[in-house]
Structures are given as structure tokens and as C-alpha cells.
N, C-alpha and C. Protein backbone atom coordinates (compact mmCIF):
# COMPACT_ATOMS: atom_id res chain seq x y z
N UNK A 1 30.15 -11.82 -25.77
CA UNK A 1 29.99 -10.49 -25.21
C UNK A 1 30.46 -10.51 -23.77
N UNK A 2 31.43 -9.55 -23.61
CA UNK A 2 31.94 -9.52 -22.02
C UNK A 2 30.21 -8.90 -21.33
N UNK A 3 30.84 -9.24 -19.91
CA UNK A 3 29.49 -8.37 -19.08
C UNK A 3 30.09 -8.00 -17.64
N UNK A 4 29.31 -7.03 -17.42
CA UNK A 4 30.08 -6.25 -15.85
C UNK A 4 29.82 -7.33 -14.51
N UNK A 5 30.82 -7.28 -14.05
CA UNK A 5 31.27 -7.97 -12.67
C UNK A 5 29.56 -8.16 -12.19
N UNK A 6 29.67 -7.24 -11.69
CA UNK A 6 28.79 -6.69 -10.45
C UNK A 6 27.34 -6.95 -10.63
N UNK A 7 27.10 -6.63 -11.88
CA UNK A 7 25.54 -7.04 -12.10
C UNK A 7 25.36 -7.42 -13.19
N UNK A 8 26.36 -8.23 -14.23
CA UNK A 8 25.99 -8.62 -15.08
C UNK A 8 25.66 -8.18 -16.77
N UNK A 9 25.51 -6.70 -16.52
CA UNK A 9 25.04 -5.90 -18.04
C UNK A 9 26.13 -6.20 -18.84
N UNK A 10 25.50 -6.42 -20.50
CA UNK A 10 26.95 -7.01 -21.33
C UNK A 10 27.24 -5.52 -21.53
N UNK A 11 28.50 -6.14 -21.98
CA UNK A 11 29.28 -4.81 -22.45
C UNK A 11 29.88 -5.32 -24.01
N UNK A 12 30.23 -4.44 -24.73
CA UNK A 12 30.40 -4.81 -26.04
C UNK A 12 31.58 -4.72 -26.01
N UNK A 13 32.38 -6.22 -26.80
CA UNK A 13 33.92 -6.65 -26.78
C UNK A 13 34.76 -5.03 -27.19
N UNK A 14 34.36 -4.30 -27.99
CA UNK A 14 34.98 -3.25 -28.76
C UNK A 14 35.07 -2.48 -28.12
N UNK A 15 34.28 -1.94 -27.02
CA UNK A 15 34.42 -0.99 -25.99
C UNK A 15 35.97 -0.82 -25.31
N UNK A 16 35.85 0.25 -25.46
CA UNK A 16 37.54 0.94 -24.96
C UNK A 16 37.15 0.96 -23.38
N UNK A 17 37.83 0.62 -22.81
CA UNK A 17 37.96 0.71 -21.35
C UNK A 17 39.22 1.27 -20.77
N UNK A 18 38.46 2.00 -19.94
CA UNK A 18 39.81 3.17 -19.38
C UNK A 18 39.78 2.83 -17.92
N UNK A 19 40.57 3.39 -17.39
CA UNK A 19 40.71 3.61 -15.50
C UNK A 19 39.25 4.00 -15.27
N UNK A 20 38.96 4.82 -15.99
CA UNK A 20 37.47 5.77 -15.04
C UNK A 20 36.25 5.15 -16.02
N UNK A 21 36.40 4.08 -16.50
CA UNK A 21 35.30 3.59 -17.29
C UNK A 21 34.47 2.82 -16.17
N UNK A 22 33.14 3.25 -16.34
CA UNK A 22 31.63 2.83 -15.43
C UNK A 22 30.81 1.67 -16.41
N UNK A 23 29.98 1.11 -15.51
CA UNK A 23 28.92 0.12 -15.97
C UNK A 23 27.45 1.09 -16.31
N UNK A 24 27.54 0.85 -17.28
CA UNK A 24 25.92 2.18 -17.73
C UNK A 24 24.98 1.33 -16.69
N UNK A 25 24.89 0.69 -16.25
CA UNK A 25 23.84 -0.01 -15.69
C UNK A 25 23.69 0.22 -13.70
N UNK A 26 25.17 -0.38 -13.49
CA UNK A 26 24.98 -0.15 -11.85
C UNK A 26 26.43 1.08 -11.78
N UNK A 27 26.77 1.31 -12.54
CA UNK A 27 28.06 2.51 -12.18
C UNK A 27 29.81 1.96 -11.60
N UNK A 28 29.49 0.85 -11.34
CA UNK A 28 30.76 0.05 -10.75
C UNK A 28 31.62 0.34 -11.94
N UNK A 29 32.78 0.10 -11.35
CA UNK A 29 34.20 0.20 -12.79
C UNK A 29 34.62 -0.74 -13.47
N UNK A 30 34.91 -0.80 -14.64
CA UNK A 30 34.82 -1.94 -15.09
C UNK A 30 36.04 -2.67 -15.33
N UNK A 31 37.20 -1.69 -15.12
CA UNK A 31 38.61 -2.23 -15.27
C UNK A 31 38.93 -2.66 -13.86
N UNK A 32 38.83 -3.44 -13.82
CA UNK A 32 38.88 -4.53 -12.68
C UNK A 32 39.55 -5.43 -12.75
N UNK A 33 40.09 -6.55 -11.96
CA UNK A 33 40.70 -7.75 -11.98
C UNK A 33 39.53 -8.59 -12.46
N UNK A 34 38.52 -8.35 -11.30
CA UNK A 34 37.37 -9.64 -11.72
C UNK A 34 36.51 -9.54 -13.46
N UNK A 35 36.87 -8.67 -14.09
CA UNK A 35 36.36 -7.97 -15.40
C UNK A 35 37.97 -8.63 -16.48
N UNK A 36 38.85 -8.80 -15.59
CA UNK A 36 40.03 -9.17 -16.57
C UNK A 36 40.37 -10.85 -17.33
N UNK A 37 40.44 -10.82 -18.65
CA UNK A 37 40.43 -11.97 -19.09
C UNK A 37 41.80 -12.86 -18.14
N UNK A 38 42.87 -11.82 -17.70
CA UNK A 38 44.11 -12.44 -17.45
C UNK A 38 44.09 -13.49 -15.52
N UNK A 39 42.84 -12.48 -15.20
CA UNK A 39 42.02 -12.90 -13.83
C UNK A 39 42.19 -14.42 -13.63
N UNK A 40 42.73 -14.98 -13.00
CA UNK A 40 42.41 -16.74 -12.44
C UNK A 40 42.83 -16.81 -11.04
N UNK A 41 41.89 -17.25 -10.21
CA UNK A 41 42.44 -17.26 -8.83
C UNK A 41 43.50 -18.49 -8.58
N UNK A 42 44.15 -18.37 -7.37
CA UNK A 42 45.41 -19.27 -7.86
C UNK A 42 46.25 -19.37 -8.30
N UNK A 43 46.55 -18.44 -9.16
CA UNK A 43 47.50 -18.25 -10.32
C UNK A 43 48.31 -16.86 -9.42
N UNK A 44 49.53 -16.86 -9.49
CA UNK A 44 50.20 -16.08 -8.73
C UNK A 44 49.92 -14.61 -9.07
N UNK A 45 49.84 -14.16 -7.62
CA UNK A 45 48.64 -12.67 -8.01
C UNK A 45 47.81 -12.97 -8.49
N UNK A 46 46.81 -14.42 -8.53
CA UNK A 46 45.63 -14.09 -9.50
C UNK A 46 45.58 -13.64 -10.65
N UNK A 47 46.91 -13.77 -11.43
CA UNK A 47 47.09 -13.17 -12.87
C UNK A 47 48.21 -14.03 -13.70
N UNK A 48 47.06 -14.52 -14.77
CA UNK A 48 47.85 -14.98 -15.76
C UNK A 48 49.23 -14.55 -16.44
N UNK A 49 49.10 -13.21 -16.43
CA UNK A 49 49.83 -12.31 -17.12
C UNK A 49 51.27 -12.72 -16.11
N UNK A 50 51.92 -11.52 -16.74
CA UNK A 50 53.52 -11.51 -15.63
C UNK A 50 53.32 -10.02 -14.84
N UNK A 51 53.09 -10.24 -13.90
CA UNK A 51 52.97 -8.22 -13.22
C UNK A 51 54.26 -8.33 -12.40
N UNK A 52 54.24 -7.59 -12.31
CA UNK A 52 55.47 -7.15 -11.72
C UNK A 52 55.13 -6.42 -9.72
N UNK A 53 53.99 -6.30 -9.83
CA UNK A 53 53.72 -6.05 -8.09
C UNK A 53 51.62 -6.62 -8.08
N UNK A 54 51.78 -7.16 -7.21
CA UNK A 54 49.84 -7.76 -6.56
C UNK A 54 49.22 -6.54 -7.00
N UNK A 55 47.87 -6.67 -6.89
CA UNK A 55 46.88 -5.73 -7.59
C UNK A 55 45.97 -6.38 -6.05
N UNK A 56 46.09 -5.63 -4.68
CA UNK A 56 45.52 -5.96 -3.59
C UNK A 56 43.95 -6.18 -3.75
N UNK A 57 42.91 -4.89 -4.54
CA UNK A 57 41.77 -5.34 -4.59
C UNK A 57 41.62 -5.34 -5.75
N UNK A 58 40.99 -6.70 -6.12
CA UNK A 58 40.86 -7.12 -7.35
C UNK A 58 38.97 -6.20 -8.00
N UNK A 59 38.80 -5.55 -7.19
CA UNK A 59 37.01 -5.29 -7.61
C UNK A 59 37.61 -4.09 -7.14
N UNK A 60 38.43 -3.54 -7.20
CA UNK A 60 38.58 -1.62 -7.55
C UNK A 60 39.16 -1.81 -9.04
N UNK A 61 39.19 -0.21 -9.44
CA UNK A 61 39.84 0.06 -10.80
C UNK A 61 41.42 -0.05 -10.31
N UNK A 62 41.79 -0.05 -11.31
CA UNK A 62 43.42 -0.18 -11.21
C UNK A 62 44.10 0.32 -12.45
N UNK A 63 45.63 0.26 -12.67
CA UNK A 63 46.79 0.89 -13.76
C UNK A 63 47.07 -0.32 -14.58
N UNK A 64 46.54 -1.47 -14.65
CA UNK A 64 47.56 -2.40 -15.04
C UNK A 64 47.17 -2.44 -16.74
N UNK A 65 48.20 -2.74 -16.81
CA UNK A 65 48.52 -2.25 -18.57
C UNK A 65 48.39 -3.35 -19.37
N UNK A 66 47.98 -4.35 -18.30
CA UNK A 66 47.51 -6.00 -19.57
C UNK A 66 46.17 -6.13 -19.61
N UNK A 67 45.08 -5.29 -18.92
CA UNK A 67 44.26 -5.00 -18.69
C UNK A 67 43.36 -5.47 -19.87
N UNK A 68 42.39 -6.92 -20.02
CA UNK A 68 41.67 -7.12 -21.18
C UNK A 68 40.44 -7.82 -21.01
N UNK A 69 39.27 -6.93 -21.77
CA UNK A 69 38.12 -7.30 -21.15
C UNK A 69 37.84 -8.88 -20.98
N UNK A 70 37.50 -9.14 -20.00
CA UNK A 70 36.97 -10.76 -20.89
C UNK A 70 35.81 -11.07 -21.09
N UNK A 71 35.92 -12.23 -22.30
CA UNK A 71 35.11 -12.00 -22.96
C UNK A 71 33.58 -12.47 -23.08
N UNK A 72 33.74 -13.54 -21.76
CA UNK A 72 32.14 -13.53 -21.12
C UNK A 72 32.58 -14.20 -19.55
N UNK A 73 31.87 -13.44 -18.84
CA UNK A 73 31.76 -13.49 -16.94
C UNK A 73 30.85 -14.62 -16.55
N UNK A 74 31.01 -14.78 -15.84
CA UNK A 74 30.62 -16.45 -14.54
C UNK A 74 31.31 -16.41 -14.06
N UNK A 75 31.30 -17.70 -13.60
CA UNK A 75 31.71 -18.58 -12.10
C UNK A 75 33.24 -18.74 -12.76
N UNK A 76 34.38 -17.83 -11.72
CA UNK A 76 35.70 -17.79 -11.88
C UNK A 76 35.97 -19.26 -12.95
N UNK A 77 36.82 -19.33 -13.71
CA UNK A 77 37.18 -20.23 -14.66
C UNK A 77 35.82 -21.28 -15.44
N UNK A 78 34.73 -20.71 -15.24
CA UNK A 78 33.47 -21.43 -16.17
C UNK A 78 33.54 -20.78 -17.77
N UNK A 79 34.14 -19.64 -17.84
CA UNK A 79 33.81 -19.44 -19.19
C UNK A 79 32.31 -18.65 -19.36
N UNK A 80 31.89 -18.32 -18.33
CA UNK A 80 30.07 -18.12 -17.95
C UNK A 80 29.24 -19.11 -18.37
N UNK A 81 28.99 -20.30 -18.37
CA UNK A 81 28.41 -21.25 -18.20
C UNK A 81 27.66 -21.87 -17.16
N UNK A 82 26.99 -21.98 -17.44
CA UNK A 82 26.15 -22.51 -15.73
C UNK A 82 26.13 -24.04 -15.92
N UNK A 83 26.14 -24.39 -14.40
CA UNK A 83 26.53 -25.85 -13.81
C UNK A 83 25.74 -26.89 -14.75
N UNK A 84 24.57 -26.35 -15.25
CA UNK A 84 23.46 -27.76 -15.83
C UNK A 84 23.62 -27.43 -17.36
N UNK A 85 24.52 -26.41 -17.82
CA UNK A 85 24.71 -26.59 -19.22
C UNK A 85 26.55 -27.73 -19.13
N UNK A 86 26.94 -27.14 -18.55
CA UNK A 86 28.37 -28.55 -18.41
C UNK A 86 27.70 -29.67 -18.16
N UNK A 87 26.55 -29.77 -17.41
CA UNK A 87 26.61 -31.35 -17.14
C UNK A 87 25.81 -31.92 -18.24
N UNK A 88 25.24 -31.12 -18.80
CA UNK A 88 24.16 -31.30 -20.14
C UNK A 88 25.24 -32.13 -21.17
N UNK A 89 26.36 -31.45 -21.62
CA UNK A 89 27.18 -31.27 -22.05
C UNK A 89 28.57 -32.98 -22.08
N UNK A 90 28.38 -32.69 -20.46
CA UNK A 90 29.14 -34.17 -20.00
C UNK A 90 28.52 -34.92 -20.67
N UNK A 91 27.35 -35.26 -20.15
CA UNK A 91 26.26 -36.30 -20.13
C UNK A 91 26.12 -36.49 -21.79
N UNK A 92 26.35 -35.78 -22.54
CA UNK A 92 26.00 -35.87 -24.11
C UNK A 92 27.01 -36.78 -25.00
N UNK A 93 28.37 -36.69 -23.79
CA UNK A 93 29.56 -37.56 -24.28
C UNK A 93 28.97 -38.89 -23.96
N UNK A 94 28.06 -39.58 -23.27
CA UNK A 94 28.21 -40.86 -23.03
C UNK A 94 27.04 -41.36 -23.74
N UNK A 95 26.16 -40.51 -24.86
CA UNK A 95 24.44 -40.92 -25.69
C UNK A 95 25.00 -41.58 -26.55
N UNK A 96 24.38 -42.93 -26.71
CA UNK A 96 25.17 -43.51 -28.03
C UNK A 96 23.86 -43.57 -28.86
């Protein structure tokens, strides 16, 4: 389940998201860079995708037409995972 930037409320993968689409919860927009699966910092423009011009603030709404929810929020490139489930995780590779 994707979930909104800003505070977290899931949002359901099927949900159509438009330019003027809101978070039922805190009202923020949800077509966002930081809301976009294509989002990776680092990555030129911060976008996986191929754009053709920067998307300056990544936490306003925007036009961009590759625009795709993703599909669960955290810590930029975690996948939304928190730090002590990876290390849970590490640590499980070395139990014999």
C-alpha cells in the first residue's frame, strides 16, 4: 500500500491520482516527486525516468506524465522499512 509523503496515511495502489489530488488525512498533494515510485535522489533530476526538464520542488504537485504512485514510503530508497527490520534481516543471514 502506497502512503502520503507528509504524514504517512496509506493510500490505496488503485487510486487515480490527478494534479489536484489531496491526502484525506492532512490535505497535502499527493502527486509529488517524493510520492513518485520514479523518485531517487541522485539520480539525475532525482528521476529514474527520462524527463526532459528538473521538477525544482519535488513536495509541490506537478505535470509530469510518468507520474506513479509508489508503492510503499520511507526512508528515500528503504522500500519503507525501518533500520531494525534490515538489520533483523542481515543478522538472519549469518543463524546457522
Amino acid at each position: 500500500m502506497a502512503s502520503c509523503h507528509f504524514c504517512g496515511t496509506g493510500i490505496a495502489p488503485d487510486t487515480a491520482i490527478y494534479r489536484n489530488s489531496e491526502c484525506p488525512q492532512c490535505s497535502k498533494p499527493l502527486k509529488i516527486c517524493l510520492n513518485c515510485d520514479f523518485y531517487e535522489k541522485g539520480a539525475q533530476w532525482d528521476c529514474r525516468e527520462t524527463i526532459g526538464e528538473p521538477v525544482r520542488e519535488k513536495d509541490r504537485a506537478n505535470f509530469c506524465d510518468y507520474f506513479r504512485l509508489r508503492a510503499a514510503n520511507g526512508a528515500e530508497g528503504s522500500g519503507g522499512g525501518s533500520a531494525a527490520t534490515g538489520k533483523a534481516a542481515f543478522d538472519s543471514l549469518f543463524d546457522s
